[in-house]
N, C-alpha and C. Protein backbone atom coordinates (compact mmCIF):
# COMPACT_ATOMS: atom_id res chain seq x y z
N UNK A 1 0.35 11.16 -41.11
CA UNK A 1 1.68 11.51 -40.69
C UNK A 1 2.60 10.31 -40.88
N UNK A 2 3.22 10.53 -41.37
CA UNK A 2 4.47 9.73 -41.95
C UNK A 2 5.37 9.51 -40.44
N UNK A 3 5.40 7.74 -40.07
CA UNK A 3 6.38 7.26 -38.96
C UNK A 3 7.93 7.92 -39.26
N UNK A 4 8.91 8.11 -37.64
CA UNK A 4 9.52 8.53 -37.67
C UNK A 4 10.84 7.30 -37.89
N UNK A 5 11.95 7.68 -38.04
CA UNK A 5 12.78 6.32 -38.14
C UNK A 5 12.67 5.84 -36.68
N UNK A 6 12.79 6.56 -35.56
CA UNK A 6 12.78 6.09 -34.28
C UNK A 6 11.57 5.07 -34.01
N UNK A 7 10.22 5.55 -34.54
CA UNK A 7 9.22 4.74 -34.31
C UNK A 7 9.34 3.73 -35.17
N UNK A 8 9.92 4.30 -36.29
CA UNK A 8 9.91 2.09 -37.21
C UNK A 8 10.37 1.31 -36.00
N UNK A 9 11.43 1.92 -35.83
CA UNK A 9 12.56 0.96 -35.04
C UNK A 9 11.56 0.42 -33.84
N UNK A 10 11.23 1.31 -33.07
CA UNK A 10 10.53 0.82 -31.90
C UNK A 10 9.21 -0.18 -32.05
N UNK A 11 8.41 0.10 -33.15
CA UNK A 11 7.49 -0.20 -33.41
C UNK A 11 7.86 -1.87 -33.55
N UNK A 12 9.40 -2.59 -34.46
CA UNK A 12 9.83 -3.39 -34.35
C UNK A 12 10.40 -3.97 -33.54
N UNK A 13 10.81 -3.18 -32.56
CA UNK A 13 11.33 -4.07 -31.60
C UNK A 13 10.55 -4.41 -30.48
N UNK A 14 9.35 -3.60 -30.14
CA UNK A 14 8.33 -3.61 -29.54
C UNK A 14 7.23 -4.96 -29.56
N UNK A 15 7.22 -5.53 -30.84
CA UNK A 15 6.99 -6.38 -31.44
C UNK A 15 7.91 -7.45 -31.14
N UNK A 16 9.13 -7.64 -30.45
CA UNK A 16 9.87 -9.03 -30.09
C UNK A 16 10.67 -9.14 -30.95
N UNK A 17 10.88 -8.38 -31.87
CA UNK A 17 11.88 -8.52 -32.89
C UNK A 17 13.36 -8.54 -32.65
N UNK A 18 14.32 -8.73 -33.54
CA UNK A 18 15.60 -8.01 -33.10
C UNK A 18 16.17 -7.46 -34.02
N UNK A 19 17.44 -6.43 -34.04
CA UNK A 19 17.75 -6.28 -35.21
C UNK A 19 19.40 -5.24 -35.30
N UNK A 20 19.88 -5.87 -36.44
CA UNK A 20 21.21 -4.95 -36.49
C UNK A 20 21.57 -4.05 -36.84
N UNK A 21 22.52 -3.62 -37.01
CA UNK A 21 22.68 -2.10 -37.77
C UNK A 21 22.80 -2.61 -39.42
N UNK A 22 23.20 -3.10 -39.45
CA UNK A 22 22.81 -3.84 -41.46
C UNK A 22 21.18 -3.96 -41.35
N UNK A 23 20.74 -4.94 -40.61
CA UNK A 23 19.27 -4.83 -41.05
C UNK A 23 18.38 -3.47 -40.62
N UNK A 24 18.53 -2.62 -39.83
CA UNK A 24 17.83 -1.32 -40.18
C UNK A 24 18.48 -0.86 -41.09
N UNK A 25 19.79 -0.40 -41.41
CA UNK A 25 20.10 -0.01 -42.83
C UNK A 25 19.02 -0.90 -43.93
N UNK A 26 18.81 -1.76 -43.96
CA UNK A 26 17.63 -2.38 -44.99
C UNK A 26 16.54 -2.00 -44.80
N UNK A 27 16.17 -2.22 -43.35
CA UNK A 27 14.58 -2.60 -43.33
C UNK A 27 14.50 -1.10 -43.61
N UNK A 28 14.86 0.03 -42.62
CA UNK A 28 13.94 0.71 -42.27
C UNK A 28 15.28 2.06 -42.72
N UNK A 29 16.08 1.57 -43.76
CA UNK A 29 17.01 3.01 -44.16
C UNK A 29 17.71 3.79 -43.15
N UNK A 30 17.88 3.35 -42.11
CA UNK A 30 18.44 3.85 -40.90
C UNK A 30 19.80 3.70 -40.83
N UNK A 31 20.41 4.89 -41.26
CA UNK A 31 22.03 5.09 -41.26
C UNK A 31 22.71 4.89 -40.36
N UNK A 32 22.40 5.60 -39.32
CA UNK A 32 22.89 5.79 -37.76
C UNK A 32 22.11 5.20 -36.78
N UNK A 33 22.04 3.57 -36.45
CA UNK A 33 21.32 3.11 -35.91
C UNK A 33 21.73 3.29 -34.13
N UNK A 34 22.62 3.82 -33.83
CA UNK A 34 23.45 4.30 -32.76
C UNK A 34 22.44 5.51 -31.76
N UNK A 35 22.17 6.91 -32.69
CA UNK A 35 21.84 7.59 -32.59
C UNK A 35 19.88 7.71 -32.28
N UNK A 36 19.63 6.27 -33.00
CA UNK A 36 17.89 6.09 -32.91
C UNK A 36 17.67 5.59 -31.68
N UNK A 37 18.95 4.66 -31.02
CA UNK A 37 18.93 4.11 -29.90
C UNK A 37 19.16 4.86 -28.94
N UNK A 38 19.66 6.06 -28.96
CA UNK A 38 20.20 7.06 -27.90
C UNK A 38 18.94 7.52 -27.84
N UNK A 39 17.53 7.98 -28.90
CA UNK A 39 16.98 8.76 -28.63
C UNK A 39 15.55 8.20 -28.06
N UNK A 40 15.65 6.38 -28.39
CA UNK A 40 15.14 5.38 -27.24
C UNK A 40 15.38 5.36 -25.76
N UNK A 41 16.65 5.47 -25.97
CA UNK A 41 16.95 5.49 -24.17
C UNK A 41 16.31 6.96 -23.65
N UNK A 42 16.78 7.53 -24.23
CA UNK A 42 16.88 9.27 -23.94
C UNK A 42 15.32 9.06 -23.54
N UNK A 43 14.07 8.37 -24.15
CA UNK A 43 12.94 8.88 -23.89
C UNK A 43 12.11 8.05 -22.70
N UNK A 44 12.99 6.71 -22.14
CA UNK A 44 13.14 5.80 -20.99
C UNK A 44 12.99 4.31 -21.22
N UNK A 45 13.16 4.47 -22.44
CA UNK A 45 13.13 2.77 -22.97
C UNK A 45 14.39 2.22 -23.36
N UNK A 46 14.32 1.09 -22.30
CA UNK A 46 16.00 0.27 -21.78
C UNK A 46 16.16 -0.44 -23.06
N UNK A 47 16.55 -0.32 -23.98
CA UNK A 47 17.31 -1.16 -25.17
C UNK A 47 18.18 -1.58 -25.22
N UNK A 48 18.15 -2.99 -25.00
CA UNK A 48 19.27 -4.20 -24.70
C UNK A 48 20.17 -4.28 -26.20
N UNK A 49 21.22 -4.56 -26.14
CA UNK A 49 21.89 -5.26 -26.73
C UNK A 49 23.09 -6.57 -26.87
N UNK A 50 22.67 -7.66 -27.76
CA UNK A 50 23.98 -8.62 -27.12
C UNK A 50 24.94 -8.39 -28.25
N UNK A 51 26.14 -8.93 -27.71
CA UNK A 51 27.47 -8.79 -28.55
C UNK A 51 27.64 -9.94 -29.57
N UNK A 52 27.48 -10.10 -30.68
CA UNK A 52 27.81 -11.46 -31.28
C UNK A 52 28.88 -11.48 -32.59
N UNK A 53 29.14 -12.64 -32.71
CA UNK A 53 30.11 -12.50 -33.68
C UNK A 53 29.62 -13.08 -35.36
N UNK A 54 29.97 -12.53 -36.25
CA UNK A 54 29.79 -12.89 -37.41
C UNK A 54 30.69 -14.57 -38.02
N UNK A 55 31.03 -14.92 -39.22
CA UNK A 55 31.29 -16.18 -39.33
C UNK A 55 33.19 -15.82 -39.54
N UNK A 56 33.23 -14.52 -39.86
CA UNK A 56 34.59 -14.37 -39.78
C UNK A 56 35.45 -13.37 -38.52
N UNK A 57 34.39 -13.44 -37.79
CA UNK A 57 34.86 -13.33 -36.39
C UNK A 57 34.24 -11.76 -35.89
N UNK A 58 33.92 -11.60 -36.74
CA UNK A 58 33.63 -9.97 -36.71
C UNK A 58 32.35 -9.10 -35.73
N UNK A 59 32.45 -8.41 -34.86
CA UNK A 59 31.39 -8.50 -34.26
C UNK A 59 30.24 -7.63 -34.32
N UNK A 60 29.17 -7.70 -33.51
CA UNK A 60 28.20 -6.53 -34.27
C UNK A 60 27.06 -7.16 -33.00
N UNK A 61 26.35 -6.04 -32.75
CA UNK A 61 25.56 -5.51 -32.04
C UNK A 61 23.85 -5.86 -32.59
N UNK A 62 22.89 -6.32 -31.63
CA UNK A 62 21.85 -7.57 -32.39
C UNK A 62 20.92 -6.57 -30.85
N UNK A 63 20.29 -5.59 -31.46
CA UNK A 63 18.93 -5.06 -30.29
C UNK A 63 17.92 -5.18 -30.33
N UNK A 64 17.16 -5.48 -28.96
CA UNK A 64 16.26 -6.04 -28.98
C UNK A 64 15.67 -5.15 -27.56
N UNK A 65 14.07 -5.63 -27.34
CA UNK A 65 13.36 -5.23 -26.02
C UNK A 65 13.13 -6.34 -25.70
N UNK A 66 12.95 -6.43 -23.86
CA UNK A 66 12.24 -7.76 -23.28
C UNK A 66 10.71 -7.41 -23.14
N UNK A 67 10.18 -8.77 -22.96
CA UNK A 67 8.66 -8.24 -23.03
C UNK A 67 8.10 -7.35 -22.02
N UNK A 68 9.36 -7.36 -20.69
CA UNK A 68 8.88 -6.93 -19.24
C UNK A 68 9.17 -5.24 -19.51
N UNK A 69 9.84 -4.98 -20.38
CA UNK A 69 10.56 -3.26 -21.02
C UNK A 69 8.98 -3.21 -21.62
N UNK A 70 8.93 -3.64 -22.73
CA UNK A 70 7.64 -3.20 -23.26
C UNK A 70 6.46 -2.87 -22.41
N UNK A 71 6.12 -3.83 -21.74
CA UNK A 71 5.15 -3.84 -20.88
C UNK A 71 5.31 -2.40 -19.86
N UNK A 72 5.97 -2.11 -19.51
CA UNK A 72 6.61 -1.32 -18.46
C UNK A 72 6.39 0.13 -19.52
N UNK A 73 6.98 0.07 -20.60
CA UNK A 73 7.22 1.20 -20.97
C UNK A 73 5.34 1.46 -21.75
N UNK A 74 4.97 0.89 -22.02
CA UNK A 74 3.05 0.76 -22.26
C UNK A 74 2.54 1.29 -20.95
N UNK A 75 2.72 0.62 -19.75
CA UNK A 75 1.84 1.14 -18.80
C UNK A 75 2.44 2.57 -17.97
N UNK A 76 3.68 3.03 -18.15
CA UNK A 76 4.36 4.43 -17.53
C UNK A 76 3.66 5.68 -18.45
N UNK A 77 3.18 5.04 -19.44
CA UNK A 77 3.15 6.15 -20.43
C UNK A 77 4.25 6.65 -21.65
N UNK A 78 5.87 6.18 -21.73
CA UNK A 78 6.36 6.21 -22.48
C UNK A 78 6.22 5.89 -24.25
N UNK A 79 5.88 4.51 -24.44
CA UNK A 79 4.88 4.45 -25.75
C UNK A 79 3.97 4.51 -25.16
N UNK A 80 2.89 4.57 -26.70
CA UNK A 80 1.34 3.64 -26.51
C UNK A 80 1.41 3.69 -28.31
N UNK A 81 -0.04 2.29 -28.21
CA UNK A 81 0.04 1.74 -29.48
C UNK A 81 -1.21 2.58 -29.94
N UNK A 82 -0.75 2.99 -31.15
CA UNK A 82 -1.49 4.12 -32.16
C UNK A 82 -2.63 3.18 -32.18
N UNK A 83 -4.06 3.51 -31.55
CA UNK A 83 -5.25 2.62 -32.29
C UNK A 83 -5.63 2.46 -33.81
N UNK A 84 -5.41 3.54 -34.59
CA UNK A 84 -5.36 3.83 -36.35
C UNK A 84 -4.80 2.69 -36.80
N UNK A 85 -3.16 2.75 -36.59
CA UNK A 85 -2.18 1.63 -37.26
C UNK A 85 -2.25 0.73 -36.40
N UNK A 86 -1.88 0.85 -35.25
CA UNK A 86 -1.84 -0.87 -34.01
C UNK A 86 -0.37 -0.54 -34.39
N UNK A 87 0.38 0.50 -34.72
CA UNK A 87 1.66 0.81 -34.37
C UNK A 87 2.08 1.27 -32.90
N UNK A 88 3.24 0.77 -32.42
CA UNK A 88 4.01 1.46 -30.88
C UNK A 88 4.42 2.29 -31.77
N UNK A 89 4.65 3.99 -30.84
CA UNK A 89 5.02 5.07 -30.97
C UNK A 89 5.64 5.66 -29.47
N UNK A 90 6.69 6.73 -30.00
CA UNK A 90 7.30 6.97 -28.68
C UNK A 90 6.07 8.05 -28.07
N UNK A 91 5.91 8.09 -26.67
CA UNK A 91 4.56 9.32 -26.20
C UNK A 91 5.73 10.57 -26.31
């Protein structure tokens, strides 16, 4: 079964990563990175974001999980990590 865009995403950020709406447009082809995050929250996983600015002032949105979200969202039952891949997936 082919990952969903929601689970790339999670699977990466789950992992300590961070990332913008340009870099999922790269990494992971994710148009509407807005909408993957709604359907993170929607399923109880708190997805932070900070506000930062680019070099010409411009700003943009940089999301990430803390390790205490992950952890939390592993032991509620919300993800769990696929034993097959060692991918996070939403439950």
């Amino acid at each position: 079964m082919q990952a969903t865009q929601t689970d790339k995403l999670l699977n990466h950020l789950a992992r300590g990563k961070r990332t913008t709406r340009i870099e999922a447009l790269f990494d992971f082809h994710i148009q509407n990175i807005t909408a993957r995050i709604t359907d993170l929250r929607n399923s109880g996983i708190d997805v932070k974001h900070l506000m930062k600015r680019d070099p010409n002032g411009g700003r943009y949105a940089e999301y990430f999980l803390t390790a205490g979200e992950v952890e939390h969202a592993l032991n509620s039952g919300r993800i769990y990590r696929n034993p097959n891949s060692n991918n996070y997936e939403v439950a």
